[in-house]
N, C-alpha and C. Protein backbone atom coordinates (compact mmCIF):
# COMPACT_ATOMS: atom_id res chain seq x y z
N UNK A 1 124.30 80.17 111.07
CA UNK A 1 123.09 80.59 110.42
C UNK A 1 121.98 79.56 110.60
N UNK A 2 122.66 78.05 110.74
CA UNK A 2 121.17 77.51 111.34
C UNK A 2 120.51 77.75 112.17
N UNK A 3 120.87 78.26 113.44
CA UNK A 3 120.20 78.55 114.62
C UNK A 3 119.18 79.74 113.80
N UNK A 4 119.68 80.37 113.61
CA UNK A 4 118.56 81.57 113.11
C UNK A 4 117.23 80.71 112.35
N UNK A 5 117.78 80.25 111.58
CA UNK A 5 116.76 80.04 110.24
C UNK A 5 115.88 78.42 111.04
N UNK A 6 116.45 77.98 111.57
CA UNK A 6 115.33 76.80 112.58
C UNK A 6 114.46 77.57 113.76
N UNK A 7 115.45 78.54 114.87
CA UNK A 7 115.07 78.44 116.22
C UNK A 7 114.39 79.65 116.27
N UNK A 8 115.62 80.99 116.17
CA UNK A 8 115.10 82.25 115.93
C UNK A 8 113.90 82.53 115.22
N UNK A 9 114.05 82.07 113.95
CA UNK A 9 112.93 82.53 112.99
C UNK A 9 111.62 82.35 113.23
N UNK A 10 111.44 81.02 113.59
CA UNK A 10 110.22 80.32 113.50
C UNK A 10 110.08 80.54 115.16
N UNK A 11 110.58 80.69 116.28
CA UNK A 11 109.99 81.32 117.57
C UNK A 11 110.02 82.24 118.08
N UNK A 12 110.75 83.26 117.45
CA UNK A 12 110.56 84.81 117.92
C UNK A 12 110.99 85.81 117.13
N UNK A 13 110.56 85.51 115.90
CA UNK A 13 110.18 86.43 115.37
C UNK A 13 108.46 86.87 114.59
N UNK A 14 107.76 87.64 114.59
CA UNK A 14 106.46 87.79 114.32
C UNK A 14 106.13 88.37 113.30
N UNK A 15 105.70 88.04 112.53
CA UNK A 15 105.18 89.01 111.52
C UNK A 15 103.60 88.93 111.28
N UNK A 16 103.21 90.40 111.35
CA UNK A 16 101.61 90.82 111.04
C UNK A 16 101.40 92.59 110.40
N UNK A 17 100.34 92.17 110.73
CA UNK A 17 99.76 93.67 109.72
C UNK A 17 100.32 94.96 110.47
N UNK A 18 100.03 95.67 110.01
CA UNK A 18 100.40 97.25 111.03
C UNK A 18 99.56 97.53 111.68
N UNK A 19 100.23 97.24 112.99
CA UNK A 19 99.50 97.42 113.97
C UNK A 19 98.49 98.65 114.47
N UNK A 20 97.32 98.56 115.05
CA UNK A 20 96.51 99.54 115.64
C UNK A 20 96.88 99.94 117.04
N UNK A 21 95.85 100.68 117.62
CA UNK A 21 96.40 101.26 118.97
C UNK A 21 95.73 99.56 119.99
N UNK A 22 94.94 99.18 119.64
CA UNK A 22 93.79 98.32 120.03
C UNK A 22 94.95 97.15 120.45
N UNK A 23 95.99 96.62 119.32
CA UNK A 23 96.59 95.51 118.92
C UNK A 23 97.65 96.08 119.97
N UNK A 24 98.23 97.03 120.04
CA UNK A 24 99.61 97.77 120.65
C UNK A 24 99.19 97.56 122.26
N UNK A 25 98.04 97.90 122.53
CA UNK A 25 97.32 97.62 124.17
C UNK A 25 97.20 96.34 124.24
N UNK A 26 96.89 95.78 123.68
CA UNK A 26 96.18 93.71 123.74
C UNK A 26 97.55 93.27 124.86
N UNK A 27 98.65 93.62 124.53
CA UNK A 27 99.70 92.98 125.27
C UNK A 27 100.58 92.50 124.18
N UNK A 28 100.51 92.25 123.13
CA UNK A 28 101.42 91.40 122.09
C UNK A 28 102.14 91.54 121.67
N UNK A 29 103.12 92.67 122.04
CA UNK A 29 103.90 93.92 121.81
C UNK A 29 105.13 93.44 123.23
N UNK A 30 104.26 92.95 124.34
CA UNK A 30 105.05 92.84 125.66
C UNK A 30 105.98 91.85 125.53
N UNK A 31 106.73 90.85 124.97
CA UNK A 31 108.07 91.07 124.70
C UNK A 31 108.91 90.97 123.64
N UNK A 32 108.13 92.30 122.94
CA UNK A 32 109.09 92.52 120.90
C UNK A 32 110.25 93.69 122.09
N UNK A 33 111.19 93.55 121.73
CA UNK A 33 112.02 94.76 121.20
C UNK A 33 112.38 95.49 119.96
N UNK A 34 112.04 94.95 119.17
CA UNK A 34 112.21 96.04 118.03
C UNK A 34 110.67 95.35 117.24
N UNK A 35 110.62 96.50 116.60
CA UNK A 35 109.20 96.54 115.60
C UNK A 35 110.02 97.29 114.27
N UNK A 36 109.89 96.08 113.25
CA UNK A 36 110.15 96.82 111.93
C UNK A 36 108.72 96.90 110.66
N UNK A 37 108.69 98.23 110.37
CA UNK A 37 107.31 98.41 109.33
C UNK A 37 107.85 99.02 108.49
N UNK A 38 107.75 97.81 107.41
CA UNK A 38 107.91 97.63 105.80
C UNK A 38 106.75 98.23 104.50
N UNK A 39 105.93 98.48 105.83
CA UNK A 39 104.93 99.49 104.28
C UNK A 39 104.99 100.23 104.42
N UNK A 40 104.22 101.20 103.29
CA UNK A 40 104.53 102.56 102.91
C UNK A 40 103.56 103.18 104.04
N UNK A 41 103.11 102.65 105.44
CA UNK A 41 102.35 103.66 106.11
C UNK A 41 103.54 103.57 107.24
N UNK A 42 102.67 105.11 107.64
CA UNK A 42 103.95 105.36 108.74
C UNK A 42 102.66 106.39 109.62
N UNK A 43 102.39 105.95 110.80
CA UNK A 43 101.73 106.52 111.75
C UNK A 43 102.48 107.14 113.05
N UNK A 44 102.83 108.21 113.58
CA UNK A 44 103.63 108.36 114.79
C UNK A 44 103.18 108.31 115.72
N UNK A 45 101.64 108.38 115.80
CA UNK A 45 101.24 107.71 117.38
C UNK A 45 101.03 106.42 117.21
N UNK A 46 101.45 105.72 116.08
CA UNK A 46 101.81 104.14 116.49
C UNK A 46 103.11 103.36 116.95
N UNK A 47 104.02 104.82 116.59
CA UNK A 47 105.59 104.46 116.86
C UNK A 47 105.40 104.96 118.37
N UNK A 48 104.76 105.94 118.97
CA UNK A 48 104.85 106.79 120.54
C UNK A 48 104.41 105.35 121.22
N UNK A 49 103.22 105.39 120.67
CA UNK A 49 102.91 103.84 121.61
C UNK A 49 104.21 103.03 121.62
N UNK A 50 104.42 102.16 120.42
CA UNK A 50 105.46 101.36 121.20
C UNK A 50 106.25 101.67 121.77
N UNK A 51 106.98 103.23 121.24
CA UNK A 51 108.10 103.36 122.17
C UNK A 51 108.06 103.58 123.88
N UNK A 52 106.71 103.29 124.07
CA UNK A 52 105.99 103.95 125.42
C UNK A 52 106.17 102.14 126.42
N UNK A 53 106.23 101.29 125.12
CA UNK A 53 106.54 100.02 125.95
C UNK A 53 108.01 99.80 125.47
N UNK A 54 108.47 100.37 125.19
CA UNK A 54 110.09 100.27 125.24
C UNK A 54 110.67 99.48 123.98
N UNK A 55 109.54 99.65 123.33
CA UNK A 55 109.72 98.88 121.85
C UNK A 55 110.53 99.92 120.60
N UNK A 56 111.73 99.14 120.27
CA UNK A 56 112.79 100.23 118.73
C UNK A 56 111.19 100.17 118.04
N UNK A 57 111.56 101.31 117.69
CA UNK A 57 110.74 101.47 115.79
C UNK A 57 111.67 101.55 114.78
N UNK A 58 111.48 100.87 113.38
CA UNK A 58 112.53 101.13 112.09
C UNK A 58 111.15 101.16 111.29
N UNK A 59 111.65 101.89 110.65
CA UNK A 59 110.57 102.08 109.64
C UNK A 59 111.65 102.09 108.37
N UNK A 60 111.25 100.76 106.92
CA UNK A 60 112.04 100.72 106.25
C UNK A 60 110.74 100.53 104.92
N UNK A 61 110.05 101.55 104.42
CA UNK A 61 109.00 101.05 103.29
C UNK A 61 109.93 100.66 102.31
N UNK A 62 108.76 99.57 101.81
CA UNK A 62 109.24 99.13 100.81
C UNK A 62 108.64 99.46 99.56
N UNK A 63 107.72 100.61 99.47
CA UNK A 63 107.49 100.76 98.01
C UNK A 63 106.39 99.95 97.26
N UNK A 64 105.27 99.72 98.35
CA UNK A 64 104.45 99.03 97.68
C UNK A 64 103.92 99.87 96.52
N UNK A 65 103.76 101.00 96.66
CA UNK A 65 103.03 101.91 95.63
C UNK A 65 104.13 101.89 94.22
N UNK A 66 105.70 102.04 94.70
CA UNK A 66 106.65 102.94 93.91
C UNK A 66 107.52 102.03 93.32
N UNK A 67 107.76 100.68 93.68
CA UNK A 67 108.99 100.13 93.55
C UNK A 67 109.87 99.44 94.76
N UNK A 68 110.02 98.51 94.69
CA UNK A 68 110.90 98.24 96.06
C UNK A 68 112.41 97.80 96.40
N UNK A 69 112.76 99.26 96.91
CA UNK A 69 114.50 99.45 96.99
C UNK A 69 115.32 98.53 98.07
N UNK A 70 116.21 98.38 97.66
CA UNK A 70 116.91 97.64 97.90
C UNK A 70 117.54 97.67 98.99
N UNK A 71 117.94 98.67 99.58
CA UNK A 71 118.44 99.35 100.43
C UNK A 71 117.04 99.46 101.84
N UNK A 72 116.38 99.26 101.81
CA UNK A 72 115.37 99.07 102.73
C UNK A 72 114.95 97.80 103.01
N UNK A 73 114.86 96.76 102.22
CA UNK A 73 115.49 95.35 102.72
C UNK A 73 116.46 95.05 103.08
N UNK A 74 117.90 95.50 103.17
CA UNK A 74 119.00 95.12 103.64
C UNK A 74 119.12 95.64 105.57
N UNK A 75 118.76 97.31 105.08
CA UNK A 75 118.47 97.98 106.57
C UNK A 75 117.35 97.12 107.63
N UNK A 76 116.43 96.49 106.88
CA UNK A 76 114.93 95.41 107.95
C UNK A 76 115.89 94.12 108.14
N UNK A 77 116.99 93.21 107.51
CA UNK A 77 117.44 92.28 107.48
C UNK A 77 118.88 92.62 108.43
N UNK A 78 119.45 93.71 108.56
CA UNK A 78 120.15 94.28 109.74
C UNK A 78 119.61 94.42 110.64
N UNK A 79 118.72 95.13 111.44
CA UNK A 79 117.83 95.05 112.42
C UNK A 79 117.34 93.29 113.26
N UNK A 80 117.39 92.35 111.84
CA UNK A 80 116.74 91.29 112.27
C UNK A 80 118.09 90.76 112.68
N UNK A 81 119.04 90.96 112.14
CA UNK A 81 120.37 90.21 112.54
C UNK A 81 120.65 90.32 113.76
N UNK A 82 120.57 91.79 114.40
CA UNK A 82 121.60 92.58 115.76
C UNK A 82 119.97 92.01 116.70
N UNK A 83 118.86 91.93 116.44
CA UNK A 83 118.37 91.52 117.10
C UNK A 83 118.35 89.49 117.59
N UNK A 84 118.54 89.22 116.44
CA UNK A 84 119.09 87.55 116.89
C UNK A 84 120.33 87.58 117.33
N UNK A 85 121.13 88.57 117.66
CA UNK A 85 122.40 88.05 117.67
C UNK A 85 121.75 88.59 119.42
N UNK A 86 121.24 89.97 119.76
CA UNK A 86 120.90 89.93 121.20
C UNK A 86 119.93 88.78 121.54
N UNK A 87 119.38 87.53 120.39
CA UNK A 87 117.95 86.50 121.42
C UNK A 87 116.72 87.48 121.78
């Protein structure tokens, strides 16, 4: 678990806002494999785009409006795992 929490974390993994079509074209996207979005928006021509660069989508809200379940942090913290464990 150190490797994650020194190397992984802090160099490849990204976190920012939800992305636009503008941000998805810039290039900054060119080498995520997975994209996880934790708020309650969910756009599908923002998921077509990435998946158009070969990027997973998970979409796991968390309930900013409602409450935030538990079960949708565990599912974004799986995703982050199988993706450090592929680098």
């Amino acid at each position: 678990m150190m490797g994650f929490s020194q190397d992984w974390f802090h160099n490849k993994l990204t976190v920012s806002k939800f992305p636009t079509q503008k941000f998805i074209h810039s290039g900054r996207l060119d080498t995520c494999k997975y994209r996880i979005n934790v708020s309650d928006i969910y756009k599908p021509e923002i998921d077509e785009a990435c998946l158009a660069l070969g990027v997973q989508n998970n979409w796991f809200p968390l309930g900013e409006a409602f409450g935030m379940p538990l079960e949708s942090i565990y599912a974004a913290l799986r995703i982050m795992y199988e993706a450090e464990k592929q680098d």
